[in-house]
N, C-alpha and C. Protein backbone atom coordinates (compact mmCIF):
# COMPACT_ATOMS: atom_id res chain seq x y z
N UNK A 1 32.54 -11.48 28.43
CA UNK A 1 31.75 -11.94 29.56
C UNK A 1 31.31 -13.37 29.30
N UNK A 2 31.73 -14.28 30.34
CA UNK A 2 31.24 -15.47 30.19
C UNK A 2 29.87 -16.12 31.21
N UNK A 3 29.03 -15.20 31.54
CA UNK A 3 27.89 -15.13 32.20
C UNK A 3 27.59 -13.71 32.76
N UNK A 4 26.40 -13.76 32.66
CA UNK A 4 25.95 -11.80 33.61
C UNK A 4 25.86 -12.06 34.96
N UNK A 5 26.33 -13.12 35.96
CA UNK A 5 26.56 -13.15 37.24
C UNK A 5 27.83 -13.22 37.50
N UNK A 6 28.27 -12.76 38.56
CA UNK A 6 29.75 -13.03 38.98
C UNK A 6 30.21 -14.58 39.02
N UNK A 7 31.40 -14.86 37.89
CA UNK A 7 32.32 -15.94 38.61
C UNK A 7 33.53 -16.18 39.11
N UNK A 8 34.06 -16.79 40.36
CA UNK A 8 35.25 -16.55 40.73
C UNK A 8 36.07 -17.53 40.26
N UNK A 9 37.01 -16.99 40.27
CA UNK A 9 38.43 -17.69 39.01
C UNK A 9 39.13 -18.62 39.72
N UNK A 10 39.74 -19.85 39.54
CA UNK A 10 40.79 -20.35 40.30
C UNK A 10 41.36 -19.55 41.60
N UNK A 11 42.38 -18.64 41.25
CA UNK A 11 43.28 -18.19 42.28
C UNK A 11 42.51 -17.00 43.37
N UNK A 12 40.99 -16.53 43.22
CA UNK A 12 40.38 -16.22 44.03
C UNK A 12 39.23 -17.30 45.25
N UNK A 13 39.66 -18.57 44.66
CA UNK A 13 38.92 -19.65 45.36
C UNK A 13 39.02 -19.76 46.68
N UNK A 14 37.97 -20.10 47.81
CA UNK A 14 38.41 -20.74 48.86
C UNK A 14 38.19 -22.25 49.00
N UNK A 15 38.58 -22.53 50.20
CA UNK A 15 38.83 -24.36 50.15
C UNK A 15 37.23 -24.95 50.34
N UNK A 16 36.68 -24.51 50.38
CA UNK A 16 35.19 -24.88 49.91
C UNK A 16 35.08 -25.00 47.83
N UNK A 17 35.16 -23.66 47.74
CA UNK A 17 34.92 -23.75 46.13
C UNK A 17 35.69 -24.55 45.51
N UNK A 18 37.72 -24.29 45.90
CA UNK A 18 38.40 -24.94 45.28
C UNK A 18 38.25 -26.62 45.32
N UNK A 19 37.77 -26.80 46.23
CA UNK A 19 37.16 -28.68 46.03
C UNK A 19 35.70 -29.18 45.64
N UNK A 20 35.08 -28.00 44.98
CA UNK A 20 34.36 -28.28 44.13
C UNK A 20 34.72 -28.08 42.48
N UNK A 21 35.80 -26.71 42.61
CA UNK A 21 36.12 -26.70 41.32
C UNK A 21 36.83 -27.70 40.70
N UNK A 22 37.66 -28.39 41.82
CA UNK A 22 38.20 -29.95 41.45
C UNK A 22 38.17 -31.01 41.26
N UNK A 23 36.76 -31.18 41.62
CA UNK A 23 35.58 -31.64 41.57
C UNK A 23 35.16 -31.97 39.91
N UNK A 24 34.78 -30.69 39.33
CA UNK A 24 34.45 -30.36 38.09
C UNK A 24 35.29 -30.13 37.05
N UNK A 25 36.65 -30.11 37.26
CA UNK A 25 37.07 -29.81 36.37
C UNK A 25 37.06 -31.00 34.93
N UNK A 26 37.38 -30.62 33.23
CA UNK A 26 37.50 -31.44 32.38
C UNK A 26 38.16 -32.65 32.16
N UNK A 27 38.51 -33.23 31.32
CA UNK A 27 39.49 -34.11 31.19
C UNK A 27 40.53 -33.03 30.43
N UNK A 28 40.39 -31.57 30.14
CA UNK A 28 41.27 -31.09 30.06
C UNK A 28 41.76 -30.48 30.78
N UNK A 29 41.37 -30.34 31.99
CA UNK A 29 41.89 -29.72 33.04
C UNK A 29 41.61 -28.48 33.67
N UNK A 30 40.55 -28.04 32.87
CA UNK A 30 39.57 -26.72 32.81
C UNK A 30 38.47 -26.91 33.45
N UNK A 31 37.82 -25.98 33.80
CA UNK A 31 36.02 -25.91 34.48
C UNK A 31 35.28 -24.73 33.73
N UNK A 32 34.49 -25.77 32.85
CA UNK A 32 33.53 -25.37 32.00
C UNK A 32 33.14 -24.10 32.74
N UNK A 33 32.25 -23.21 31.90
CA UNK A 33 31.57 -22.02 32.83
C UNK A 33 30.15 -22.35 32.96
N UNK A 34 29.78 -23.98 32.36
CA UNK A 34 28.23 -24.42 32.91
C UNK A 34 28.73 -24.89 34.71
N UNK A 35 29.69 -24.86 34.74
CA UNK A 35 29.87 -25.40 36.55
C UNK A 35 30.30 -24.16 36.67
N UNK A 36 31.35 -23.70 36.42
CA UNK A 36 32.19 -22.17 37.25
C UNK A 36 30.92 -21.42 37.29
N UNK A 37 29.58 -20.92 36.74
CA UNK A 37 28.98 -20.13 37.06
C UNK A 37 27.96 -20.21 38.35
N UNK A 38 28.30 -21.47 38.94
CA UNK A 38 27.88 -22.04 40.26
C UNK A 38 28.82 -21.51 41.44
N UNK A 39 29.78 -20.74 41.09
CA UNK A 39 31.02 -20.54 42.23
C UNK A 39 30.54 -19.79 43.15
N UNK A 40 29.48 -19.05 43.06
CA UNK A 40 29.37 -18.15 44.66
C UNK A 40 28.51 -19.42 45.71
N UNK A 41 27.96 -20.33 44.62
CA UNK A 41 27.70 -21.64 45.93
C UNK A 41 27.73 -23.22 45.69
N UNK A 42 29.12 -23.28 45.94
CA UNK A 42 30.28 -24.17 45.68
C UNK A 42 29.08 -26.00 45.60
N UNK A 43 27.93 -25.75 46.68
CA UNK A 43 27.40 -27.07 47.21
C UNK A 43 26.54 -27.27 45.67
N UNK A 44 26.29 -26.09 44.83
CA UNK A 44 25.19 -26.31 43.93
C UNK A 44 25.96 -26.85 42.69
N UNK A 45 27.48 -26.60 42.27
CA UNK A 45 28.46 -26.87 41.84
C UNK A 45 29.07 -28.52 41.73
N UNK A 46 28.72 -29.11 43.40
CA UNK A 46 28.96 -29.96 43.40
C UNK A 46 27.60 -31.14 43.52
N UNK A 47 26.29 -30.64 43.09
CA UNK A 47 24.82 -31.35 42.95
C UNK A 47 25.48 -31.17 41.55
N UNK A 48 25.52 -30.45 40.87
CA UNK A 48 25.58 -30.32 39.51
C UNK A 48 26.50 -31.37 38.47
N UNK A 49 27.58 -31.42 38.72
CA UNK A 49 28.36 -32.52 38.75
C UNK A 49 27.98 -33.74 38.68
N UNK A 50 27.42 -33.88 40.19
CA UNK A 50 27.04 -35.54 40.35
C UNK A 50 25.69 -35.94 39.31
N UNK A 51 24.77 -34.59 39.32
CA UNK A 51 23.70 -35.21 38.20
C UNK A 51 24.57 -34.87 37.14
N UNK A 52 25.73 -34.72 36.44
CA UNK A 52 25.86 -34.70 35.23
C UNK A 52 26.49 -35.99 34.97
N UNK A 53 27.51 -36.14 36.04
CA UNK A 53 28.18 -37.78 35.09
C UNK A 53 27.42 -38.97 35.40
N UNK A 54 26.01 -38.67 36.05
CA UNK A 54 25.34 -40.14 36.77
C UNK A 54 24.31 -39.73 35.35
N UNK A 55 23.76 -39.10 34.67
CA UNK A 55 22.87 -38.82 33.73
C UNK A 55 23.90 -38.86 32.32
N UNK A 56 24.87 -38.73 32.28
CA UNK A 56 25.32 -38.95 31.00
C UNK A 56 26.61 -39.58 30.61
N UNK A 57 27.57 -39.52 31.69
CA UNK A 57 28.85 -40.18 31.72
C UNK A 57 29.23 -41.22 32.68
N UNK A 58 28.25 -42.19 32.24
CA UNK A 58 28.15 -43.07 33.46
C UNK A 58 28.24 -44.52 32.54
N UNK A 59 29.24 -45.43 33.63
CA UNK A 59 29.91 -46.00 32.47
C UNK A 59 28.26 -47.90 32.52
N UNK A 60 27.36 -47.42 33.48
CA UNK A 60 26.75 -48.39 33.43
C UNK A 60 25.51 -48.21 32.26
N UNK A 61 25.54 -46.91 31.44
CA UNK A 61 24.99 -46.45 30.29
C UNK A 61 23.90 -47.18 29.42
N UNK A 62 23.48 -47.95 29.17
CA UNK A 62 22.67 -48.46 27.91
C UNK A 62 23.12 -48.40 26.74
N UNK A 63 22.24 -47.28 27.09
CA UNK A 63 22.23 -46.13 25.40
C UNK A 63 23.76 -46.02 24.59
N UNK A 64 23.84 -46.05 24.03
CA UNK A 64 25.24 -45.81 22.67
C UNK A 64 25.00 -44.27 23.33
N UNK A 65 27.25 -44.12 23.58
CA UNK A 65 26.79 -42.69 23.78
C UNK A 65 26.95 -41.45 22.59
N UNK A 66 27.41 -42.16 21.27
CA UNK A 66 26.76 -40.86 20.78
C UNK A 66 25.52 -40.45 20.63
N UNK A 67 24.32 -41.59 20.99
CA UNK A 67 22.90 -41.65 20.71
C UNK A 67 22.69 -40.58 21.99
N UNK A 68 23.29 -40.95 23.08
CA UNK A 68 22.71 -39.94 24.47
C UNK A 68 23.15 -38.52 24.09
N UNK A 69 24.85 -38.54 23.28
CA UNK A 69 24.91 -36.97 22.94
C UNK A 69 23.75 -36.11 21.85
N UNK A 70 23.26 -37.24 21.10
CA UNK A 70 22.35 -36.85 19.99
C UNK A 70 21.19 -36.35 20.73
N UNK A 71 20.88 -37.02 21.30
CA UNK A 71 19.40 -36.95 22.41
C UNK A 71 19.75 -35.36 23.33
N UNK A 72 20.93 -35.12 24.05
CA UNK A 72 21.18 -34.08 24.88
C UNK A 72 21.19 -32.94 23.52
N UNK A 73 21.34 -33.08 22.44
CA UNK A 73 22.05 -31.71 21.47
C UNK A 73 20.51 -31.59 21.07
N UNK A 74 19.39 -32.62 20.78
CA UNK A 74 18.13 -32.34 20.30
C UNK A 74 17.34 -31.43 21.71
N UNK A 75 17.72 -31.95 22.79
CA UNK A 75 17.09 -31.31 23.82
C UNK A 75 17.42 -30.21 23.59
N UNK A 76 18.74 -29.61 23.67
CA UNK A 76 19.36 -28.11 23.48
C UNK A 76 19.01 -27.72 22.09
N UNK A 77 18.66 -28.14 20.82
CA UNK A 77 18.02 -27.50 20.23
C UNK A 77 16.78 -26.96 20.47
N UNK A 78 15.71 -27.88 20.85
CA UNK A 78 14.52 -27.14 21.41
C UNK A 78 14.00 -26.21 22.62
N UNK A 79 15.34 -26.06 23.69
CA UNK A 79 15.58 -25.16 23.99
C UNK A 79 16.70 -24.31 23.77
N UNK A 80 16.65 -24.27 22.41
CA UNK A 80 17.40 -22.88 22.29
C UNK A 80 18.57 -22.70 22.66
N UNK A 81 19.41 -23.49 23.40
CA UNK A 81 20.86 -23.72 24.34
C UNK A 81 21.58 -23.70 23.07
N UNK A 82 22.30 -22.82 22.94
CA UNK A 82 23.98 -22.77 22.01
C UNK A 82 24.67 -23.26 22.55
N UNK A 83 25.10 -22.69 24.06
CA UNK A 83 26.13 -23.86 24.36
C UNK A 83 25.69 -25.18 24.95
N UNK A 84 24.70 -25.38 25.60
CA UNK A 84 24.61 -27.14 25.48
C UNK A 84 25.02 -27.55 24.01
N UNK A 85 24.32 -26.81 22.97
CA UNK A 85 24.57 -27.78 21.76
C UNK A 85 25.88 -27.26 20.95
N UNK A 86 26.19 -26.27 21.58
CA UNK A 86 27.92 -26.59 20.67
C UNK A 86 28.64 -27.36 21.28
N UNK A 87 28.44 -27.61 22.62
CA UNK A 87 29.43 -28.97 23.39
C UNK A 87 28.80 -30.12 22.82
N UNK A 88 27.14 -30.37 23.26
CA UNK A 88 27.27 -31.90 23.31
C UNK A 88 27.03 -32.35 21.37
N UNK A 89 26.95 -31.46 20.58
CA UNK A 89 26.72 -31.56 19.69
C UNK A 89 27.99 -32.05 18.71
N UNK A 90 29.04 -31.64 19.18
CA UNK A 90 30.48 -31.60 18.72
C UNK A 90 30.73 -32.78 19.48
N UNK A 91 30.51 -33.56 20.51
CA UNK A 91 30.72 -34.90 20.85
C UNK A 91 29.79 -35.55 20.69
N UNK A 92 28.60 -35.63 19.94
CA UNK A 92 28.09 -36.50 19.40
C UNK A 92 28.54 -36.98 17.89
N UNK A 93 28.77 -35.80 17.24
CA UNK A 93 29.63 -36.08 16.02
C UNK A 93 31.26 -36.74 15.93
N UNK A 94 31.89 -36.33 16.97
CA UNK A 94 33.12 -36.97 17.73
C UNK A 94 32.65 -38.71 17.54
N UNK A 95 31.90 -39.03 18.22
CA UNK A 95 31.70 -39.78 18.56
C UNK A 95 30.60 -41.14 17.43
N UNK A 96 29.86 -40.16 16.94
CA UNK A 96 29.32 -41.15 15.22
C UNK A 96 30.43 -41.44 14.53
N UNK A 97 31.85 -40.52 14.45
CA UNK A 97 32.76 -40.96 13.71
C UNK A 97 32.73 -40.41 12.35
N UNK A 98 31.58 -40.47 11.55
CA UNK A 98 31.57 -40.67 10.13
C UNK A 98 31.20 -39.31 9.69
N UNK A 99 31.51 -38.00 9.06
CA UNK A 99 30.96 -36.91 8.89
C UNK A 99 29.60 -36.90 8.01
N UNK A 100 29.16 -37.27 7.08
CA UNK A 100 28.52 -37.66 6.29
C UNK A 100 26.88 -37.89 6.78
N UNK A 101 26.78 -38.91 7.83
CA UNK A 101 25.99 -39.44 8.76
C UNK A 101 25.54 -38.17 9.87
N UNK A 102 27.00 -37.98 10.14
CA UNK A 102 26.66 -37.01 11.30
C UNK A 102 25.62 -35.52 10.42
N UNK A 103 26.52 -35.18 9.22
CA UNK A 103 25.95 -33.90 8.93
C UNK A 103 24.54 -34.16 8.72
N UNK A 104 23.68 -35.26 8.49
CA UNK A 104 22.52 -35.82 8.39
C UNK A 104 21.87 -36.04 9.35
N UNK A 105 22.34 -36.13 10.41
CA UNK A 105 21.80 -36.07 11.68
C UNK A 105 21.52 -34.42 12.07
N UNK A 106 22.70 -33.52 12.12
CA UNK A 106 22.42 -32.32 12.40
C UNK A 106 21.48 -31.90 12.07
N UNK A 107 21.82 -31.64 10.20
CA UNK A 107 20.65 -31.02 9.39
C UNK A 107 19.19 -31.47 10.28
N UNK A 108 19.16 -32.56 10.60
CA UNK A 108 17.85 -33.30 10.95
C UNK A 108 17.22 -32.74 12.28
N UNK A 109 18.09 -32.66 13.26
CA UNK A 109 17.84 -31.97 14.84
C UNK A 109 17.81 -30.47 14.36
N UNK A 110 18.78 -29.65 13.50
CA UNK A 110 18.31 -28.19 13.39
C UNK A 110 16.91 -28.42 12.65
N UNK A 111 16.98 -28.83 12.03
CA UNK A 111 15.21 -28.29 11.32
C UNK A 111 13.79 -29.27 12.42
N UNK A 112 14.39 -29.61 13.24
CA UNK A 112 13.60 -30.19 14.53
C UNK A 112 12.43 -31.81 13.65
N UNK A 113 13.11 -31.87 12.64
CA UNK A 113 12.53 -33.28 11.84
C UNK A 113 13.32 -34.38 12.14
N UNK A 114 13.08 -34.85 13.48
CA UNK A 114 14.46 -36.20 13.31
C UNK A 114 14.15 -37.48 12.66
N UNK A 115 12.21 -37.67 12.47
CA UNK A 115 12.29 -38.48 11.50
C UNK A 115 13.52 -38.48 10.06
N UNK A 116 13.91 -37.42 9.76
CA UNK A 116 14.60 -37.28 8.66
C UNK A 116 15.95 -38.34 8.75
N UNK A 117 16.55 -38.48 9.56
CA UNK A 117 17.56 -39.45 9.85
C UNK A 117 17.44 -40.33 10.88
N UNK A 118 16.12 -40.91 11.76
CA UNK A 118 16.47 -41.66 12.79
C UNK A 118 15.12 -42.68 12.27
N UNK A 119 15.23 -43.90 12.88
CA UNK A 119 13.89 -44.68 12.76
C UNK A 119 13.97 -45.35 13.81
N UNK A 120 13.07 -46.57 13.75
CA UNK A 120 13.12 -47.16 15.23
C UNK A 120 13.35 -46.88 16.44
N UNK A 121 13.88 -47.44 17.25
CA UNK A 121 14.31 -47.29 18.73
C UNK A 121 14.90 -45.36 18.82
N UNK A 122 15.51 -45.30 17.97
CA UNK A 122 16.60 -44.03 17.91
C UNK A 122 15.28 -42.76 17.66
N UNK A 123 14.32 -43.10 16.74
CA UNK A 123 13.51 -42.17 16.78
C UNK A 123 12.79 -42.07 17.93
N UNK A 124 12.04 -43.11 18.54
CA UNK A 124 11.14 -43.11 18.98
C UNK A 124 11.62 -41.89 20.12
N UNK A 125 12.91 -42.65 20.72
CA UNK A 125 13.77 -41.40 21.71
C UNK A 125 13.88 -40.15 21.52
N UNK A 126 13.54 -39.79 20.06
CA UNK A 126 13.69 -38.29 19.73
C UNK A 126 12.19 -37.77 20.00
N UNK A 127 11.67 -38.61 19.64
CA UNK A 127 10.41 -38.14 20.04
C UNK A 127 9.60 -37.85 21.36
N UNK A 128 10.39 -38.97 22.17
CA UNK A 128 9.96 -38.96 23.41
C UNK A 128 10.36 -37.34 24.26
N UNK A 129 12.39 -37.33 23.90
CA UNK A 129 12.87 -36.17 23.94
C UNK A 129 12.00 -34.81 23.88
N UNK A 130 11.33 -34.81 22.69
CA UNK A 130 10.54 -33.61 22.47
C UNK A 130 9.51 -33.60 22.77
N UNK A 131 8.46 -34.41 23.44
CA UNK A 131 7.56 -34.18 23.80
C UNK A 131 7.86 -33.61 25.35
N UNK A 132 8.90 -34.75 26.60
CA UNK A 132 8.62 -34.45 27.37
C UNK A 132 9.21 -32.60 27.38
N UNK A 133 10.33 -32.64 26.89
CA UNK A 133 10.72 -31.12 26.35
C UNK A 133 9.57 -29.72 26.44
N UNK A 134 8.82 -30.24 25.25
CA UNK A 134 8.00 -28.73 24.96
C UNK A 134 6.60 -28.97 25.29
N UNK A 135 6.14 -30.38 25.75
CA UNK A 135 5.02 -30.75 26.65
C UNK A 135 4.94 -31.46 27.72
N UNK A 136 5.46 -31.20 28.76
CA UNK A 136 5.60 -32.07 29.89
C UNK A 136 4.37 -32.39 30.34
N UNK A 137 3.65 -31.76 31.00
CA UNK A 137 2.10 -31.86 30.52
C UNK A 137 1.37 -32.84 30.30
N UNK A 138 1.51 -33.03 29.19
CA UNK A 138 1.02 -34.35 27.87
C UNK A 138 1.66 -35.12 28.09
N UNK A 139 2.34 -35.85 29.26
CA UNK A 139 2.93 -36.77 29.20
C UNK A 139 2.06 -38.17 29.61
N UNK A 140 1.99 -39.36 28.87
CA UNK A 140 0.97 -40.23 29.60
C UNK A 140 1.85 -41.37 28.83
N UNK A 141 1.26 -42.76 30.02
CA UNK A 141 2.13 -43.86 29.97
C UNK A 141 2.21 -44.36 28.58
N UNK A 142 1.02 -44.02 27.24
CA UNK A 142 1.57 -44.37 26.22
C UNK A 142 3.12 -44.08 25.51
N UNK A 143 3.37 -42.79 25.97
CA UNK A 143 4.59 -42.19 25.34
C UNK A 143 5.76 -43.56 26.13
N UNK A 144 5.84 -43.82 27.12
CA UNK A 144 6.93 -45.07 27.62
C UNK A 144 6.35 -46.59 26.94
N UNK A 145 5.16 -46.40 26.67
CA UNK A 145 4.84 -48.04 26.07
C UNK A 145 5.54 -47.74 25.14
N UNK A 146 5.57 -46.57 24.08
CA UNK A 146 6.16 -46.31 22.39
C UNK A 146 7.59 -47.06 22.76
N UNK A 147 8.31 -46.30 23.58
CA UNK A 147 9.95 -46.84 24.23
C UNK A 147 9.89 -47.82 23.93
N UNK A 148 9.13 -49.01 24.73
CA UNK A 148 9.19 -50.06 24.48
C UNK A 148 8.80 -50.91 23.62
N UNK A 149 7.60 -50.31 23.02
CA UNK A 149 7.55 -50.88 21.62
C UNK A 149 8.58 -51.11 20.73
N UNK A 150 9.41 -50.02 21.08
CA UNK A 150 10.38 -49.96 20.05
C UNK A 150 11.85 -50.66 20.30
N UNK A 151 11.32 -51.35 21.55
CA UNK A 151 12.69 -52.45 21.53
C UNK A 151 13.34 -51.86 22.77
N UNK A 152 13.21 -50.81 23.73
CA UNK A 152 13.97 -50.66 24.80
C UNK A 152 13.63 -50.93 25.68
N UNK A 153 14.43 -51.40 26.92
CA UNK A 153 13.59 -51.66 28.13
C UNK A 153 13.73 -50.78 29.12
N UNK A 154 13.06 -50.98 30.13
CA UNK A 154 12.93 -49.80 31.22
C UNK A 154 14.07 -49.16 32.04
N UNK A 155 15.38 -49.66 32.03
CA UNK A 155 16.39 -49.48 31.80
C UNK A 155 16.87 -48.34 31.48
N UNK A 156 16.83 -48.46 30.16
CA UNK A 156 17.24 -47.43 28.87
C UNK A 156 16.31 -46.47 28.78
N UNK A 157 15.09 -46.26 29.32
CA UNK A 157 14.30 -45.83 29.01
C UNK A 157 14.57 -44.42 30.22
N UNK A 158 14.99 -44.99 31.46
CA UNK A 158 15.27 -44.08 33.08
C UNK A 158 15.91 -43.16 32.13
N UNK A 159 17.31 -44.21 31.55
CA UNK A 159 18.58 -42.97 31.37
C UNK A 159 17.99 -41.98 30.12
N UNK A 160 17.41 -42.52 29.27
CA UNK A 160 16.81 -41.43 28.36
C UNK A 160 15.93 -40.24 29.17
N UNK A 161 15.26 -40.97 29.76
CA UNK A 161 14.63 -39.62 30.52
C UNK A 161 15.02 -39.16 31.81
N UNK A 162 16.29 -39.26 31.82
CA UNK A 162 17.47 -38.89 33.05
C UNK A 162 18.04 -37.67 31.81
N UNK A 163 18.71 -38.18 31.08
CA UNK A 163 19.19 -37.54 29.75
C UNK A 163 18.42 -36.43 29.83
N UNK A 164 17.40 -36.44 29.15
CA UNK A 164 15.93 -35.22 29.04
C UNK A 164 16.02 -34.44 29.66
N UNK A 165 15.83 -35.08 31.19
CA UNK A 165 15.67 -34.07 32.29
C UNK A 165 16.57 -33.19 32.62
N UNK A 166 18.06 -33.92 32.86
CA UNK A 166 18.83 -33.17 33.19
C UNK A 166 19.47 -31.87 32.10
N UNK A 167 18.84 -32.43 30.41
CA UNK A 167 19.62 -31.13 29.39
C UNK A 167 18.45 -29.80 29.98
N UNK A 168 17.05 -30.51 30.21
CA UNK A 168 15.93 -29.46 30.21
C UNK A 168 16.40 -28.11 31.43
N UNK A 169 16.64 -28.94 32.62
CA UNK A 169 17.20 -28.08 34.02
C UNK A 169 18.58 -27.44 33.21
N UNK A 170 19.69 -27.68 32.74
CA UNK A 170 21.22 -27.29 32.65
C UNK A 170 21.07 -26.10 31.84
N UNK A 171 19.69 -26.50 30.82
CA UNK A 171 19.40 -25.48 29.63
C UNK A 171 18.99 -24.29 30.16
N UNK A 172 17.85 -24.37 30.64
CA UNK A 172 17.21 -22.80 31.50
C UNK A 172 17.91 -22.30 32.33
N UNK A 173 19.60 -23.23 33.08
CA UNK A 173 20.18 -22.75 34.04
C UNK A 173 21.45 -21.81 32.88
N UNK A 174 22.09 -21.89 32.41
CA UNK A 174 22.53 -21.76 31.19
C UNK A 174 21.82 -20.65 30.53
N UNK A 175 20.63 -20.83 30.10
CA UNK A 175 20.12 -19.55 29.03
C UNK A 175 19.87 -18.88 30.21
N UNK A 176 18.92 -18.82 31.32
CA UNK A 176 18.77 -17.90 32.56
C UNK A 176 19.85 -17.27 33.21
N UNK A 177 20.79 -17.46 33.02
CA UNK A 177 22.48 -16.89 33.72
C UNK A 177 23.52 -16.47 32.28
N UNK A 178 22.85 -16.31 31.27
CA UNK A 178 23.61 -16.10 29.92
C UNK A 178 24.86 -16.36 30.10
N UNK A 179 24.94 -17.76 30.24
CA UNK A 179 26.67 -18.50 30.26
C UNK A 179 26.87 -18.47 28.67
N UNK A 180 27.89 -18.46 28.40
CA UNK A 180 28.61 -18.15 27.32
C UNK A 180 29.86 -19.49 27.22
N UNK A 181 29.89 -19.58 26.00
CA UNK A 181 31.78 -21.06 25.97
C UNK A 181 32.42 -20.05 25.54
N UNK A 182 32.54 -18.64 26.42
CA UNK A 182 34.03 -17.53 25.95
C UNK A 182 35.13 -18.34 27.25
N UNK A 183 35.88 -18.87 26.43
CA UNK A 183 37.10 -19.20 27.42
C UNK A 183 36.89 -20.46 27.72
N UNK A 184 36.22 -21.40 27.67
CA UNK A 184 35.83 -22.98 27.40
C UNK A 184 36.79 -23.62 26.43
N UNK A 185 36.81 -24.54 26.48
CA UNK A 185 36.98 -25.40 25.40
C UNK A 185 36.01 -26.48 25.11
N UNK A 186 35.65 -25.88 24.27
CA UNK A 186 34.15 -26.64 23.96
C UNK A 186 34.47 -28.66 22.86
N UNK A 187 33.87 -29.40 23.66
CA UNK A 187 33.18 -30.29 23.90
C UNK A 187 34.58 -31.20 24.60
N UNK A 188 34.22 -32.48 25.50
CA UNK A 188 34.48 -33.40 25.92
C UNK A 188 35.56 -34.05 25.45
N UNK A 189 35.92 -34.46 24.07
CA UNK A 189 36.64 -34.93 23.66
C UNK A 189 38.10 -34.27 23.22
N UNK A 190 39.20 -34.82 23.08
CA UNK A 190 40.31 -33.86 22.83
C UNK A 190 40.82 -34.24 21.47
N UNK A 191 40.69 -33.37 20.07
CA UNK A 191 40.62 -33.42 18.70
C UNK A 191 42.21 -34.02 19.07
C-alpha cells in the first residue's frame, strides 16, 4: 500500500487527472505518490505542483540548492516525514557531493543539533527552520532580523520561508494520508 486512500493509476485516468498527472510527473517519468495521492482531485494535484517547483525548483533560487534540500530534510525531520526526508535528504547529499560532509550534516539534522555542522548564514536558517516548524506561534520580527544579521537578504529569506512552509503543509499531507515511497523512486536526481 502506497497510501490508506484510494489512488488511481495511469491507465484508469481521465483527461482531467491525466493532465495533471502530466503535469507532475519526474524527470524520470514517474508520479511520485506525494502527487498521485491527490488523484481523486486532479485541481489539488495541480496547486500542489505549482507550490512545489515555485518553492524549491525554481531556477530564480538564492539559496544553494543543496542548502534548500538540507533545510526541506531538517523540516521533515522535525516532522517526522520519512518520505519527505528519504527524497529530499538523498538529494541534498546528491547534491553536497562530498560523503564525508554530507554524513556530518545528517548525523547533525537526525540528532536535531545543526549547530553541530552549520554556522553562520546556514545555521541561522536551521534555526529559523525549526522554530517556525515546532513554534509558529513564537514567531516575532527578531527571528528575520537573525536572517539578516547573518548576511541574507529579504530575498533569500521569502524562499527559506517558502521552503519551511511548503515541507510543513506536504509533511502533515503525507503523514495524514500515510503515503508511503512503495513504488517511487526516491529522490530527484538520477544515480
Amino acid at each position: 500500500m502506497a497510501a490508506w486512500i484510494e489512488m488511481i493509476g495511469d491507465a484508469d485516468a481521465g483527461p482531467d487527472l491525466r493532465e495533471a498527472l502530466d503535469r507532475a510527473r519526474t524527470p524520470h517519468g514517474t508520479v511520485d505518490n506525494v502527487m498521485r495521492v491527490h488523484s481523486l482531485r486532479p485541481n489539488t494535484m495541480h496547486g500542489h505542483v505549482t507550490l512545489y517547483r515555485a518553492a524549491l525548483h525554481d531556477d530564480t533560487n538564492t539559496i544553494p540548492t543543496w542548502l534548500q534540500e538540507a533545510v526541506s530534510s531538517y523540516v521533515s525531520v522535525l516532522n517526522d516525514c520519512a518520505y519527505s526526508y528519504a527524497n529530499h535528504w538523498k538529494n541534498a547529499a546528491h547534491l553536497i557531493g562530498d560523503a564525508d560532509r554530507a554524513g556530518e550534516i545528517e548525523t547533525a539534522l537526525q540528532a536535531r543539533k545543526p549547530e553541530q555542522a552549520f554556522e553562520g548564514a546556514e545555521l541561522a536558517l536551521m534555526r529559523y527552520a525549526e522554530k517556525l516548524t515546532l513554534s509558529p506561534g513564537d514567531m516575532v520580527e527578531a527571528d528575520v532580523a537573525a536572517l539578516r544579521d547573518a548576511g541574507l537578504d529579504d530575498g533569500a529569506i521569502l524562499e527559506a520561508n517558502q521552503i519551511i512552509c511548503y515541507f510543513n503543509y506536504v509533511n502533515r499531507s503525507i503523514n495524514g494520508l500515510g503515503v508511503t515511497t512503495a513504488g517511487d523512486i526516491v529522490g530527484y536526481y538520477a544515480d
